[in-house]
PDB file of N, CA and C in Angstrom:
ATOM      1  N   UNK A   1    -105.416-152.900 179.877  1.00  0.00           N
ATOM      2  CA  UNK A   1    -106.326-152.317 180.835  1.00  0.00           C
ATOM      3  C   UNK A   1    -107.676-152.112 180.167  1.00  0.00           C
ATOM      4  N   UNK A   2    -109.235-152.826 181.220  1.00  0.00           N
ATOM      5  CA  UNK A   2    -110.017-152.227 180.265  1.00  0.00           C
ATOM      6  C   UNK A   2    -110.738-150.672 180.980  1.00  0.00           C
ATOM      7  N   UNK A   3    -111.057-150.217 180.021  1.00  0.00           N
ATOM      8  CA  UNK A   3    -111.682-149.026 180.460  1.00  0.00           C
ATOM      9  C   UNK A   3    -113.253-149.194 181.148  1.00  0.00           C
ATOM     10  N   UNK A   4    -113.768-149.513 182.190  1.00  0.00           N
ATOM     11  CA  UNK A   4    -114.781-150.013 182.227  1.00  0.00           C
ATOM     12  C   UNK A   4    -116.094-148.639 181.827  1.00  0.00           C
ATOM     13  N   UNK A   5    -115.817-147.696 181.557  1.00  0.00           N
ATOM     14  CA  UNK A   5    -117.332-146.277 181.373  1.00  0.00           C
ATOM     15  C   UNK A   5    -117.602-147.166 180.065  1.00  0.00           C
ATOM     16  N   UNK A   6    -117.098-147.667 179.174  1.00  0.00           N
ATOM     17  CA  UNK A   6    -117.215-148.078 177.905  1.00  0.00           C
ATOM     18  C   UNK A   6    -118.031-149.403 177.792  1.00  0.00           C
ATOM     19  N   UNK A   7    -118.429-150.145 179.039  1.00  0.00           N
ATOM     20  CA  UNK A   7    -118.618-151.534 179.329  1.00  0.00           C
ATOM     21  C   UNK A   7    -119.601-151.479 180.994  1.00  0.00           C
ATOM     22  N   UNK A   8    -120.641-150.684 180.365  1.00  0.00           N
ATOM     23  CA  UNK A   8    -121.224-150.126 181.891  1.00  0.00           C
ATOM     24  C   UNK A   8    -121.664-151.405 182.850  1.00  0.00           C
ATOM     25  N   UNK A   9    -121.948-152.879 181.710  1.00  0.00           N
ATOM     26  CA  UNK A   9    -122.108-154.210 182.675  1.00  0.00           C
ATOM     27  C   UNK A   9    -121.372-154.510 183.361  1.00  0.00           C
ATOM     28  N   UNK A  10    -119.645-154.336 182.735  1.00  0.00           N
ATOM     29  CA  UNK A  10    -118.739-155.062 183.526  1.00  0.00           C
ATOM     30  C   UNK A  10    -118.522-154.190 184.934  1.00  0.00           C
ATOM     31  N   UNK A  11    -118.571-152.808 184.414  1.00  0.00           N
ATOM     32  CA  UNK A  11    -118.269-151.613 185.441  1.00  0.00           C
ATOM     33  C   UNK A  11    -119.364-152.092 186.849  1.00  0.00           C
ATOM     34  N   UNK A  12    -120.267-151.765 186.135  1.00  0.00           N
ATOM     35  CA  UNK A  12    -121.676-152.783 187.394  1.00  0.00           C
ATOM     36  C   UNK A  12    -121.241-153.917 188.369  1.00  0.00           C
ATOM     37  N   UNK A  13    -120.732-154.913 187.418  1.00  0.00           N
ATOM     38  CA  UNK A  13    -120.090-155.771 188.115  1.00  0.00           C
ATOM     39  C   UNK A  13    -118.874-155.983 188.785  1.00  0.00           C
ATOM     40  N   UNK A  14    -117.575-155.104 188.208  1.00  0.00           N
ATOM     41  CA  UNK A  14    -116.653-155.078 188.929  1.00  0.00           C
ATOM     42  C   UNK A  14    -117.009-154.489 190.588  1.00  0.00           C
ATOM     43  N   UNK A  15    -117.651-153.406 190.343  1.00  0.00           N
ATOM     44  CA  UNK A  15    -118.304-152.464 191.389  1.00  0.00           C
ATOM     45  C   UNK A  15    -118.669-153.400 192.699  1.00  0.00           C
ATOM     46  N   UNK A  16    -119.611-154.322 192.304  1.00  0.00           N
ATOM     47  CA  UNK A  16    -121.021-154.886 193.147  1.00  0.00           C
ATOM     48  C   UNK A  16    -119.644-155.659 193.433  1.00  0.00           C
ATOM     49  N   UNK A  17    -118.619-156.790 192.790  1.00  0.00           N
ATOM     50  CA  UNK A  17    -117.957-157.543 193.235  1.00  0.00           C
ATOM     51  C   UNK A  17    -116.923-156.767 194.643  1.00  0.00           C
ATOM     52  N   UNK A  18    -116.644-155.969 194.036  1.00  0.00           N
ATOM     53  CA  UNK A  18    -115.722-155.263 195.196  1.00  0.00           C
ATOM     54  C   UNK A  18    -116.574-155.207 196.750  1.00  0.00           C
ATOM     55  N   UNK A  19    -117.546-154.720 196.196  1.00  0.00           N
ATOM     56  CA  UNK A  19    -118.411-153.941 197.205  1.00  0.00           C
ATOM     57  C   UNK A  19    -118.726-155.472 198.562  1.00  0.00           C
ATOM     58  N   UNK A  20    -118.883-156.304 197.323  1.00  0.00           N
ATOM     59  CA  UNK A  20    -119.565-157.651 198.328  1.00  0.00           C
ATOM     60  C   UNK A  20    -118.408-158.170 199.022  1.00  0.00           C
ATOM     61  N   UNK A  21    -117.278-158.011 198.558  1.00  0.00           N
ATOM     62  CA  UNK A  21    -115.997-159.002 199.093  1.00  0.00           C
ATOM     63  C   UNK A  21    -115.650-158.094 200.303  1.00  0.00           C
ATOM     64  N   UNK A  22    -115.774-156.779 200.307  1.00  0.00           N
ATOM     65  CA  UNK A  22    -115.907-156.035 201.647  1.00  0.00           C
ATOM     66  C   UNK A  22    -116.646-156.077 202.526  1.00  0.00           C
ATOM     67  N   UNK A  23    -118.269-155.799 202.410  1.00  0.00           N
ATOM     68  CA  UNK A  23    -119.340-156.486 202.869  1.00  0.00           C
ATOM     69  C   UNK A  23    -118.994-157.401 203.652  1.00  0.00           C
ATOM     70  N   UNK A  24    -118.617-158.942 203.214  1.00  0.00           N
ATOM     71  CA  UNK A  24    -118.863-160.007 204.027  1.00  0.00           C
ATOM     72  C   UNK A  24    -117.562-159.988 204.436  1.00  0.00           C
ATOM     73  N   UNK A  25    -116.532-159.299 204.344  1.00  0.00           N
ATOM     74  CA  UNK A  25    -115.239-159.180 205.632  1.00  0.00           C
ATOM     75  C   UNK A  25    -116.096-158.497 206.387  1.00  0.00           C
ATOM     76  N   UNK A  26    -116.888-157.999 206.881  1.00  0.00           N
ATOM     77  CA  UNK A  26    -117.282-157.317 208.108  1.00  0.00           C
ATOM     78  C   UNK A  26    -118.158-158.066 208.779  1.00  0.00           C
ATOM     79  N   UNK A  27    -118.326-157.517 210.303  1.00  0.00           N
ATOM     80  CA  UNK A  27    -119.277-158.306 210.925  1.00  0.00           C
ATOM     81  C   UNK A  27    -120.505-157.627 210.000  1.00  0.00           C
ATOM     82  N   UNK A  28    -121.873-158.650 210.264  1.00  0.00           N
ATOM     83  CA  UNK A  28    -123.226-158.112 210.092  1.00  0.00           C
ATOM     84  C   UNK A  28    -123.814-157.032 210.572  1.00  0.00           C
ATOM     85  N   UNK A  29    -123.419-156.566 211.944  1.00  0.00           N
ATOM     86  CA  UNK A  29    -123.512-155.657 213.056  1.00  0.00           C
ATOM     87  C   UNK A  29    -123.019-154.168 212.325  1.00  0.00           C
ATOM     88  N   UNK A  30    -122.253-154.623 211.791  1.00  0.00           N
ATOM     89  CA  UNK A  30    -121.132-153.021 211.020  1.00  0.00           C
ATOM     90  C   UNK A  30    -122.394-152.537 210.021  1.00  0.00           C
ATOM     91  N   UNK A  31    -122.417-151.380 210.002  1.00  0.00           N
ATOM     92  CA  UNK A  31    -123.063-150.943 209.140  1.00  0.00           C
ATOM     93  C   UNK A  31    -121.677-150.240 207.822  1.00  0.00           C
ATOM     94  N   UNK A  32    -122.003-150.277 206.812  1.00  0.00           N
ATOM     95  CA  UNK A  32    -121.185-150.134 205.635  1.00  0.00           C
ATOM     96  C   UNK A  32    -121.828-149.790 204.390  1.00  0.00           C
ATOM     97  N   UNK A  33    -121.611-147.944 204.053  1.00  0.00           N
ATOM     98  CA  UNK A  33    -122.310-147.534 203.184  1.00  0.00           C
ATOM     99  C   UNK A  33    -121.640-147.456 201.781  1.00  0.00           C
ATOM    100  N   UNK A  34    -122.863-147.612 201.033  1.00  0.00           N
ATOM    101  CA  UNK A  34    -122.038-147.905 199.787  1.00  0.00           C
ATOM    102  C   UNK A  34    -122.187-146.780 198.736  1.00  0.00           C
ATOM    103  N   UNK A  35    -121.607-146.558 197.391  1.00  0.00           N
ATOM    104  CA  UNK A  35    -121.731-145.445 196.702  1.00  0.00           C
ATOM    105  C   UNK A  35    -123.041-145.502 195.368  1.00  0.00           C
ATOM    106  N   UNK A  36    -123.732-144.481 195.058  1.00  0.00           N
ATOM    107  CA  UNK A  36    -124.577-144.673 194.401  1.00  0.00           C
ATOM    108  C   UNK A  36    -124.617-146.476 192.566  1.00  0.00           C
ATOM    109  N   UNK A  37    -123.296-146.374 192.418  1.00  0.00           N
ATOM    110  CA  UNK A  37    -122.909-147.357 191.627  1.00  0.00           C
ATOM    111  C   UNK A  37    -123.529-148.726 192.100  1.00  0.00           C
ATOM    112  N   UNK A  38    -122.950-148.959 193.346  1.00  0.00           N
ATOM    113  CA  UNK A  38    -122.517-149.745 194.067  1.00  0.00           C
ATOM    114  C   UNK A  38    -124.504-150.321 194.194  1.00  0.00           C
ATOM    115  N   UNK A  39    -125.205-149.103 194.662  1.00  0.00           N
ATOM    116  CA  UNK A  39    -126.495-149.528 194.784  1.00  0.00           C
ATOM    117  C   UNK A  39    -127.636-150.151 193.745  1.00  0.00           C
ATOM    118  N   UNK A  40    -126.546-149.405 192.588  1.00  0.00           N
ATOM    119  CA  UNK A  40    -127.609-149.722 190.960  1.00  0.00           C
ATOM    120  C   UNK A  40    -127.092-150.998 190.699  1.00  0.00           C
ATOM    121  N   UNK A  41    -125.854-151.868 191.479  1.00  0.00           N
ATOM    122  CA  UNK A  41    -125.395-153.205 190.915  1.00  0.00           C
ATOM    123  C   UNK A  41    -125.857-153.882 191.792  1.00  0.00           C
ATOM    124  N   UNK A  42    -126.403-153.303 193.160  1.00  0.00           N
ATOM    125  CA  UNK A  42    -126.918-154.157 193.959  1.00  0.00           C
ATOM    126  C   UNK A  42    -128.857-154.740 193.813  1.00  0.00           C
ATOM    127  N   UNK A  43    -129.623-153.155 193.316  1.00  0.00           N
ATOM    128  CA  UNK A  43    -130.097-153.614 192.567  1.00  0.00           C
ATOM    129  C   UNK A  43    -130.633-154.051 191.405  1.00  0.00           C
ATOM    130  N   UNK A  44    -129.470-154.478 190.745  1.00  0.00           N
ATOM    131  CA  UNK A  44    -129.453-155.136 189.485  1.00  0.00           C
ATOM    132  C   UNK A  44    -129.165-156.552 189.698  1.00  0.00           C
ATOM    133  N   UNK A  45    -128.599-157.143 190.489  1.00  0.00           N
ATOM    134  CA  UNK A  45    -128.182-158.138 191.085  1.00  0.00           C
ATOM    135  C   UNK A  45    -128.893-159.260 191.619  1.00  0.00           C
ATOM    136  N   UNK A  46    -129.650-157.947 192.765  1.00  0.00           N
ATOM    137  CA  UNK A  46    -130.762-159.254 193.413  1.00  0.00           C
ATOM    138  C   UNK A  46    -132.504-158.572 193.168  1.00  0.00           C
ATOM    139  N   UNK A  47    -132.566-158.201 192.103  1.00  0.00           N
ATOM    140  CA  UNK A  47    -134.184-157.660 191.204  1.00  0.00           C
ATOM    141  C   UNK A  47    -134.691-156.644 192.743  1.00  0.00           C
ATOM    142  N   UNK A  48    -133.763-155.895 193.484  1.00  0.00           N
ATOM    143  CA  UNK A  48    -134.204-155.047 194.463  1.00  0.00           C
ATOM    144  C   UNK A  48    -135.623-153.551 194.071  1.00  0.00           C
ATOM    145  N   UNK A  49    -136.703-153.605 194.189  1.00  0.00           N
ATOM    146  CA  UNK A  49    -137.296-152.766 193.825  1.00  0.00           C
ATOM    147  C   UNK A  49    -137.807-151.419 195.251  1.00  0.00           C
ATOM    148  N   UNK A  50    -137.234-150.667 195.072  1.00  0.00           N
ATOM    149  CA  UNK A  50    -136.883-149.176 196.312  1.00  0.00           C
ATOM    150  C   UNK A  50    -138.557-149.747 196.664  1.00  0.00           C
ATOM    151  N   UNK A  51    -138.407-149.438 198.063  1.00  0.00           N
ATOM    152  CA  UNK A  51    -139.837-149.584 198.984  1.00  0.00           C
ATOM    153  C   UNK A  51    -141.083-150.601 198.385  1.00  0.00           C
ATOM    154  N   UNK A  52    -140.890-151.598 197.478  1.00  0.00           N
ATOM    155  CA  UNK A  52    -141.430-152.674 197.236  1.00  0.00           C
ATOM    156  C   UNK A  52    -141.265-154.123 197.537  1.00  0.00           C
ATOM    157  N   UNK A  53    -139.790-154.292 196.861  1.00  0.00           N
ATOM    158  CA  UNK A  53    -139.296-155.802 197.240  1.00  0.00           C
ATOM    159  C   UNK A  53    -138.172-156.151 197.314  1.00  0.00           C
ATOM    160  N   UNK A  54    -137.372-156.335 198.330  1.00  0.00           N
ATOM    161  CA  UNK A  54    -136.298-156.965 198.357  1.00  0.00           C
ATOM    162  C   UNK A  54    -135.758-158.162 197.265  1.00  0.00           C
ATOM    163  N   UNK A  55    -136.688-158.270 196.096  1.00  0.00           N
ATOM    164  CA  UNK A  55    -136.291-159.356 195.486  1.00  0.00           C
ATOM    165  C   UNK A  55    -135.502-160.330 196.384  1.00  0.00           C
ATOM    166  N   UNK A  56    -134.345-161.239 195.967  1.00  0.00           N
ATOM    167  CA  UNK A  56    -133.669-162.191 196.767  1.00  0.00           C
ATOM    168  C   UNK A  56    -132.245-161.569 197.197  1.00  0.00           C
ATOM    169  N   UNK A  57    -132.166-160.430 197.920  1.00  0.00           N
ATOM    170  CA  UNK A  57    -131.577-159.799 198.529  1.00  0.00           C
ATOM    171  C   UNK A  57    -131.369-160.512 199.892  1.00  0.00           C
ATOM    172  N   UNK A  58    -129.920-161.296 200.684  1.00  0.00           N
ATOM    173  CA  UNK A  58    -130.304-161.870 201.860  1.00  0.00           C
ATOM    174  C   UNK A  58    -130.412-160.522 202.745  1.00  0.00           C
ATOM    175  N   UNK A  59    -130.442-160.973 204.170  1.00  0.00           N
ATOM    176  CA  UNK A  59    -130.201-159.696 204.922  1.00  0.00           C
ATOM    177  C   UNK A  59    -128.931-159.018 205.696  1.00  0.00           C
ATOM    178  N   UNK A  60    -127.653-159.565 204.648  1.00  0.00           N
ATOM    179  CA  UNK A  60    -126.444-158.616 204.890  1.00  0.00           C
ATOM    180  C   UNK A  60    -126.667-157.265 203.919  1.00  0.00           C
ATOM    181  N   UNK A  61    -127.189-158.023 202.624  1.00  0.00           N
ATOM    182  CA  UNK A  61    -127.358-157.008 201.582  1.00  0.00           C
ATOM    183  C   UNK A  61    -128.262-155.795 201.734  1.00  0.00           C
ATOM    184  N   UNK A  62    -129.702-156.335 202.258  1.00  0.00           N
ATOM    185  CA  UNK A  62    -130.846-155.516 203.023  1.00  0.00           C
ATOM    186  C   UNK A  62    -130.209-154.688 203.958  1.00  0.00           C
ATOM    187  N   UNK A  63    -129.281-154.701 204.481  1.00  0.00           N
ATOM    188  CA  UNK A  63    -129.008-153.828 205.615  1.00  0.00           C
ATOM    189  C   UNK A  63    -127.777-153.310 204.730  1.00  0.00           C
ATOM    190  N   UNK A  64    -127.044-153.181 204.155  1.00  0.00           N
ATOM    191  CA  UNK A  64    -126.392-152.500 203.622  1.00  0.00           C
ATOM    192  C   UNK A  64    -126.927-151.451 202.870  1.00  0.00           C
ATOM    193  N   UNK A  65    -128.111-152.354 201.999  1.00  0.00           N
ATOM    194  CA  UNK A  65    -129.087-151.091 201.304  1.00  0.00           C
ATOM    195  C   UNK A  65    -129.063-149.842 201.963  1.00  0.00           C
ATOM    196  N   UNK A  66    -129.995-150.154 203.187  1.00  0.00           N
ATOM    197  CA  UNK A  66    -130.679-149.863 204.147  1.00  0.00           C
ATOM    198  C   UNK A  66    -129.439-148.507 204.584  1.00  0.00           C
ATOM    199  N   UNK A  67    -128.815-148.961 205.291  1.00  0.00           N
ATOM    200  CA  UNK A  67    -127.605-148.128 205.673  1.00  0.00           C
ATOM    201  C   UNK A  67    -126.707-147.193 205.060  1.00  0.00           C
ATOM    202  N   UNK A  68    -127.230-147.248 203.545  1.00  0.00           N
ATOM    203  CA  UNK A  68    -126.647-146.737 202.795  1.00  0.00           C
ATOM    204  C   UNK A  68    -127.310-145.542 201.961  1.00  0.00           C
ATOM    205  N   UNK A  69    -128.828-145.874 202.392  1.00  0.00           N
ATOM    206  CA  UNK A  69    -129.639-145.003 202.175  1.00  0.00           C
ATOM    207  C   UNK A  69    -130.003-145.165 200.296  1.00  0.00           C
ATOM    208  N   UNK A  70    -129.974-146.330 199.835  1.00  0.00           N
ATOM    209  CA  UNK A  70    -129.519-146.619 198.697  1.00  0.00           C
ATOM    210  C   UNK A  70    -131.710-146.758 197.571  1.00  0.00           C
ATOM    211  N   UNK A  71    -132.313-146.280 198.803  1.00  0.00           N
ATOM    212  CA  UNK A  71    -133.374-146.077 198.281  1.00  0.00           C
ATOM    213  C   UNK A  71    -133.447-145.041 197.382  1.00  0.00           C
ATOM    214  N   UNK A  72    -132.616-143.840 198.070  1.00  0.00           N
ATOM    215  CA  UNK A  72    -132.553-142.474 197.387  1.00  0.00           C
ATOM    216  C   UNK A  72    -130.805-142.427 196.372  1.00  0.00           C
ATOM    217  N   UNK A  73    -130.212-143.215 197.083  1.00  0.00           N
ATOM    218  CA  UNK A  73    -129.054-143.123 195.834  1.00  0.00           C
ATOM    219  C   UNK A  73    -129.166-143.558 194.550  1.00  0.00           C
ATOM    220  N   UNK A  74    -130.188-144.107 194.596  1.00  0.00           N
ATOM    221  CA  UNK A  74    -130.810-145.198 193.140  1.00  0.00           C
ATOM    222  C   UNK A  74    -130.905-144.183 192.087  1.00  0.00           C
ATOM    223  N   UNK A  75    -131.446-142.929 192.775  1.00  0.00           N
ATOM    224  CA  UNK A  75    -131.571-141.674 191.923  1.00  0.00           C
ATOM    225  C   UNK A  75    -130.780-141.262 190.899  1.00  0.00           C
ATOM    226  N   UNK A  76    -129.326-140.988 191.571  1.00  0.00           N
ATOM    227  CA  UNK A  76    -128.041-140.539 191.006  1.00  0.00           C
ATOM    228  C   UNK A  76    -127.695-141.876 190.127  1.00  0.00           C
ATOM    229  N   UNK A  77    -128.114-142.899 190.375  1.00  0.00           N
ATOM    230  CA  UNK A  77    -127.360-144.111 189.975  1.00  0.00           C
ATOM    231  C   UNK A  77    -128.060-143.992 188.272  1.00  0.00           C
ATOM    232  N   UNK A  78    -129.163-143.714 188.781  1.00  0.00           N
ATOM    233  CA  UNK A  78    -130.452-144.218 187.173  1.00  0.00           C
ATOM    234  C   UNK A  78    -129.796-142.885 185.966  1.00  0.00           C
ATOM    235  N   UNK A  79    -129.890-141.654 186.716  1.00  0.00           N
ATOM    236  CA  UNK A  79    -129.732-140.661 186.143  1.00  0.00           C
ATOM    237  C   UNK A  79    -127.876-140.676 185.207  1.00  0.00           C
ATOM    238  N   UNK A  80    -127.475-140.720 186.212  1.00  0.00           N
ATOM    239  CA  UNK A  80    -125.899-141.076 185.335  1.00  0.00           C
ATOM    240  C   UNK A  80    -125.849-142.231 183.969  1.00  0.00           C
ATOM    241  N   UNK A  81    -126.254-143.417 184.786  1.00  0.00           N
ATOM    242  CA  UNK A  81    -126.177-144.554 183.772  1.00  0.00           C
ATOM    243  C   UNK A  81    -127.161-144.427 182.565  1.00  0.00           C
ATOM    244  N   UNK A  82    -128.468-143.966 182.799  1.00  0.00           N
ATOM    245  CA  UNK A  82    -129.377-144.037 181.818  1.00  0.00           C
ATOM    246  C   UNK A  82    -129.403-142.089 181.038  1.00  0.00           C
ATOM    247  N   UNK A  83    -128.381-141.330 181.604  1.00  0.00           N
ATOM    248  CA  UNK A  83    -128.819-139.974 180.759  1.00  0.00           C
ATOM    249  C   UNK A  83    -130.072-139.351 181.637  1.00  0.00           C
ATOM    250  N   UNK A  84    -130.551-139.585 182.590  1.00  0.00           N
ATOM    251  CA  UNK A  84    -131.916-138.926 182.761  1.00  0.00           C
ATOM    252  C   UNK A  84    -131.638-137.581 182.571  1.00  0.00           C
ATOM    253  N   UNK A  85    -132.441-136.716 182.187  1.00  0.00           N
ATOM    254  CA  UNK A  85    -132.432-135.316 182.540  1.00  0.00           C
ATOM    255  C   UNK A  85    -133.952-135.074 183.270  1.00  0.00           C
ATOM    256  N   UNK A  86    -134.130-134.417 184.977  1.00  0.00           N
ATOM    257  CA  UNK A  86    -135.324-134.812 185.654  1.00  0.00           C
ATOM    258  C   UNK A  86    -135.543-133.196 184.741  1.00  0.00           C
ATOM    259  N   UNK A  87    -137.244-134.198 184.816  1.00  0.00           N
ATOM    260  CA  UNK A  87    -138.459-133.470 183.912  1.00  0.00           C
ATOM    261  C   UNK A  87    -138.619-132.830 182.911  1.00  0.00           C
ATOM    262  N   UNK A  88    -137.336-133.699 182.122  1.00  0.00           N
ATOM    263  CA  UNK A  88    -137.505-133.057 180.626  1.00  0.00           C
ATOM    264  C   UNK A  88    -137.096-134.307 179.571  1.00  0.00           C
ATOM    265  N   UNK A  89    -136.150-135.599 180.072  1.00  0.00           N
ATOM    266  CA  UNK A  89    -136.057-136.797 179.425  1.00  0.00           C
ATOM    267  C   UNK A  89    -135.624-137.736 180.095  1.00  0.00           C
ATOM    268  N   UNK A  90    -136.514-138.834 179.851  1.00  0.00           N
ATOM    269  CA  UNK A  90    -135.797-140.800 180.579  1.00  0.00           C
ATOM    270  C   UNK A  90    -134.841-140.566 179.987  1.00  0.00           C
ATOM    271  N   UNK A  91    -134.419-139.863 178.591  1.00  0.00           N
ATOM    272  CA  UNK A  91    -132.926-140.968 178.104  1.00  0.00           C
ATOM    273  C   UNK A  91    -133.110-142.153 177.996  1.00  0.00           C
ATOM    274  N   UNK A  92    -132.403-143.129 178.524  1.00  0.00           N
ATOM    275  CA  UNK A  92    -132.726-144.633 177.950  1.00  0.00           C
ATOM    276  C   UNK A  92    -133.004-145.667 178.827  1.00  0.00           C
ATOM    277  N   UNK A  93    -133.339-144.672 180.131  1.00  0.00           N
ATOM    278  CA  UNK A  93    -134.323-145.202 181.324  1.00  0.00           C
ATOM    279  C   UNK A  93    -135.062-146.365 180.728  1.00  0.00           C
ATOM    280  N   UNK A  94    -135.386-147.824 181.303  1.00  0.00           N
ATOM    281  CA  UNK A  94    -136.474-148.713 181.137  1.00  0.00           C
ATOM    282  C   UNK A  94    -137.572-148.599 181.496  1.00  0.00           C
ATOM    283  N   UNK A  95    -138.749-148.768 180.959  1.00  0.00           N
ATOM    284  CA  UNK A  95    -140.081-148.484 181.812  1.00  0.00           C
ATOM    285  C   UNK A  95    -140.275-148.640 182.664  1.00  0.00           C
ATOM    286  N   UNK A  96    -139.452-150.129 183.377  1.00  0.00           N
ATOM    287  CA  UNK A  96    -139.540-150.377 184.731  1.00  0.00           C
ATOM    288  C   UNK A  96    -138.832-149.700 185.695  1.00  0.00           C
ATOM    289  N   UNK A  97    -137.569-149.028 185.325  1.00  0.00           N
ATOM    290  CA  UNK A  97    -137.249-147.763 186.049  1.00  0.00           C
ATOM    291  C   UNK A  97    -138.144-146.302 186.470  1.00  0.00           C
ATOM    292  N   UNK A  98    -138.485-146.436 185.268  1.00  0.00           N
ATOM    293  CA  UNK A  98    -139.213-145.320 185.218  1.00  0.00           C
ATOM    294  C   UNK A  98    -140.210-145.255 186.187  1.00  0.00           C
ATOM    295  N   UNK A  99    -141.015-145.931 186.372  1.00  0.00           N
ATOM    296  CA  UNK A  99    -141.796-146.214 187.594  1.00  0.00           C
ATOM    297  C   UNK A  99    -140.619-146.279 189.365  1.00  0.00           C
ATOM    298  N   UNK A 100    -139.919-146.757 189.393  1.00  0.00           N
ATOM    299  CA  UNK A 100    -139.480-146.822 190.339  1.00  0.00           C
ATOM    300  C   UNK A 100    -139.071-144.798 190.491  1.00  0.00           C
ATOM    301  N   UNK A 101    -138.445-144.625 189.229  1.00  0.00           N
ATOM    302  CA  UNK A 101    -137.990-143.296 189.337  1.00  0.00           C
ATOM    303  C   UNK A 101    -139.826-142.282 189.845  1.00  0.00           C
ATOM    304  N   UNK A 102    -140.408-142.832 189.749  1.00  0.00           N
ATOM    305  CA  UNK A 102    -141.599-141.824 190.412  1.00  0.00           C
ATOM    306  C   UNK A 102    -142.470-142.162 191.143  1.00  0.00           C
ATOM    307  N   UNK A 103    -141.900-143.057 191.791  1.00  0.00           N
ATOM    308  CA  UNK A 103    -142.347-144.033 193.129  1.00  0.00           C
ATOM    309  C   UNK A 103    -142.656-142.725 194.024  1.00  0.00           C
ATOM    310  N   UNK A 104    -143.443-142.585 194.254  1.00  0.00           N
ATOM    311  CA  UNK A 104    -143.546-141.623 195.384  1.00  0.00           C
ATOM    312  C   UNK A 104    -142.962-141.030 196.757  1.00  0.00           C
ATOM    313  N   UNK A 105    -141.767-142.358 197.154  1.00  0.00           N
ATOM    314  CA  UNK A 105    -141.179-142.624 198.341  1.00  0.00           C
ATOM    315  C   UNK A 105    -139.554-141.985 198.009  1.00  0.00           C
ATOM    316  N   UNK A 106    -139.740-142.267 196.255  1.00  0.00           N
ATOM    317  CA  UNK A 106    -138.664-142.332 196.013  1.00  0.00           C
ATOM    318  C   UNK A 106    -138.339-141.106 195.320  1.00  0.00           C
ATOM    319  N   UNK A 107    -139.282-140.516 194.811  1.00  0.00           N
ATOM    320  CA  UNK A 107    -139.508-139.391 194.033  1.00  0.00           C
ATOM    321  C   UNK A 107    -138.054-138.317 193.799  1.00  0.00           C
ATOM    322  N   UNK A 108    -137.652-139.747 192.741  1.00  0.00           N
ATOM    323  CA  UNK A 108    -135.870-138.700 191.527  1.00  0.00           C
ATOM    324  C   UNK A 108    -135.895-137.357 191.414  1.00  0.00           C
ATOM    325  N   UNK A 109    -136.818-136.545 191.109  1.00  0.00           N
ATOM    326  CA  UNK A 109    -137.020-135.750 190.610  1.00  0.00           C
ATOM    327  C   UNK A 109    -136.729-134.485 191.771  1.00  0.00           C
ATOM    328  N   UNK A 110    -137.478-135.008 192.765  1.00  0.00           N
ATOM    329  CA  UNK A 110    -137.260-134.137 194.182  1.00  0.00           C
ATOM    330  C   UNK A 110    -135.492-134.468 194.494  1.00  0.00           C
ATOM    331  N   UNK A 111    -135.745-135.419 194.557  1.00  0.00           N
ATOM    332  CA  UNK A 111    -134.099-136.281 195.329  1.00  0.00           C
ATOM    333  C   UNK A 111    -133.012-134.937 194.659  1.00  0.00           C
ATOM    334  N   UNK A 112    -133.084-135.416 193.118  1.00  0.00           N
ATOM    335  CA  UNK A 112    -131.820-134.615 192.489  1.00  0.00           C
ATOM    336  C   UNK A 112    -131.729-133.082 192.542  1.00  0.00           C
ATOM    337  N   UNK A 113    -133.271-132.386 192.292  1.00  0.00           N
ATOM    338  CA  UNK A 113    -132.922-131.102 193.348  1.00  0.00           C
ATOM    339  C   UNK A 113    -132.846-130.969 194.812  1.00  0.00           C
ATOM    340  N   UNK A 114    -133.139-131.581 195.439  1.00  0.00           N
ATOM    341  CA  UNK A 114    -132.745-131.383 196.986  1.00  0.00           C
ATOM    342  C   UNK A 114    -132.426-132.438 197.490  1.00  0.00           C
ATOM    343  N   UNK A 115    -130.899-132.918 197.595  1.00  0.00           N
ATOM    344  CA  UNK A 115    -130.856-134.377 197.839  1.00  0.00           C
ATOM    345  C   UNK A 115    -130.671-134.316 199.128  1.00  0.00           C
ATOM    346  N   UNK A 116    -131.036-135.502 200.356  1.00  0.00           N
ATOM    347  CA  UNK A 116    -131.367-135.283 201.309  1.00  0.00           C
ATOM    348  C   UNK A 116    -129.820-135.397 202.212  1.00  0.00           C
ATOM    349  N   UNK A 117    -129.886-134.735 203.557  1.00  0.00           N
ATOM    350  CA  UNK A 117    -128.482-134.633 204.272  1.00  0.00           C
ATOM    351  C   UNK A 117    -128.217-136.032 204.771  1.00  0.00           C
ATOM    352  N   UNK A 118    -127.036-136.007 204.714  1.00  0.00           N
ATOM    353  CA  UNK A 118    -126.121-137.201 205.233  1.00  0.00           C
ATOM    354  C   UNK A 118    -126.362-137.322 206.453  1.00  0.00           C
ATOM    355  N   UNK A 119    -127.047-138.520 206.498  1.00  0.00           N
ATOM    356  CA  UNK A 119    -127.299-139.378 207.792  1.00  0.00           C
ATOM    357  C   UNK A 119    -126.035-139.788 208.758  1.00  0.00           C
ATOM    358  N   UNK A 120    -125.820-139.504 209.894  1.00  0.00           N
ATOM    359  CA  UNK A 120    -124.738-140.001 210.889  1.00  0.00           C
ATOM    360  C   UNK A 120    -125.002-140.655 211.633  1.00  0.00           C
TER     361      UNK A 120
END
């Protein structure tokens, strides 16, 4: 058995694989939310940048984002995987996170103290 916390790529990827093989069993129409993991492999996957660029995300994936609210889950996702502690250390955040993490739209820092209510 592997332990995947130890192997955070494969964990990424087992994740995103699961996530997609569910995904495309559903109609397009279904909306299907996914868990903060799930969003950091999605965008890691297709170069997704929160309220900039869909990188090459088609639009089952875009709407899953979307539905999943995975602009603001990116938050929890960065902070776990990279150590953040908001407003006192990146941890081992990338620069290019780092910017996304203070995107204004996206603003981690707010998110993780007041994360916003579950959409129905």
């Amino acid at each position: 058995m592997i332990k995947t916390g130890r192997f955070p790529r494969l964990s990424a990827a087992l994740t995103l694989t699961a996530a997609c093989s569910l995904l495309f069993s559903l109609s397009v129409s279904e909306a299907y939310a996914v868990d903060p993991a799930t969003c950091g492999a999605l965008m890691g996957t297709y170069s997704i940048v929160p309220y900039s660029s869909w990188g090459n995300a088609p639009p089952a994936i875009q709407k899953t984002w979307n539905d999943s609210d995975c602009n603001h889950q990116i938050c929890e996702y960065m902070q776990r995987t990279y150590n953040v502690i908001p407003h006192l250390s990146w941890g081992s955040l990338p620069v290019r996170l780092q910017r996304v993490w203070d995107t204004p739209q996206v603003n981690c820092n707010a998110q993780l103290q007041n994360p916003p209510l579950l959409r129905k």
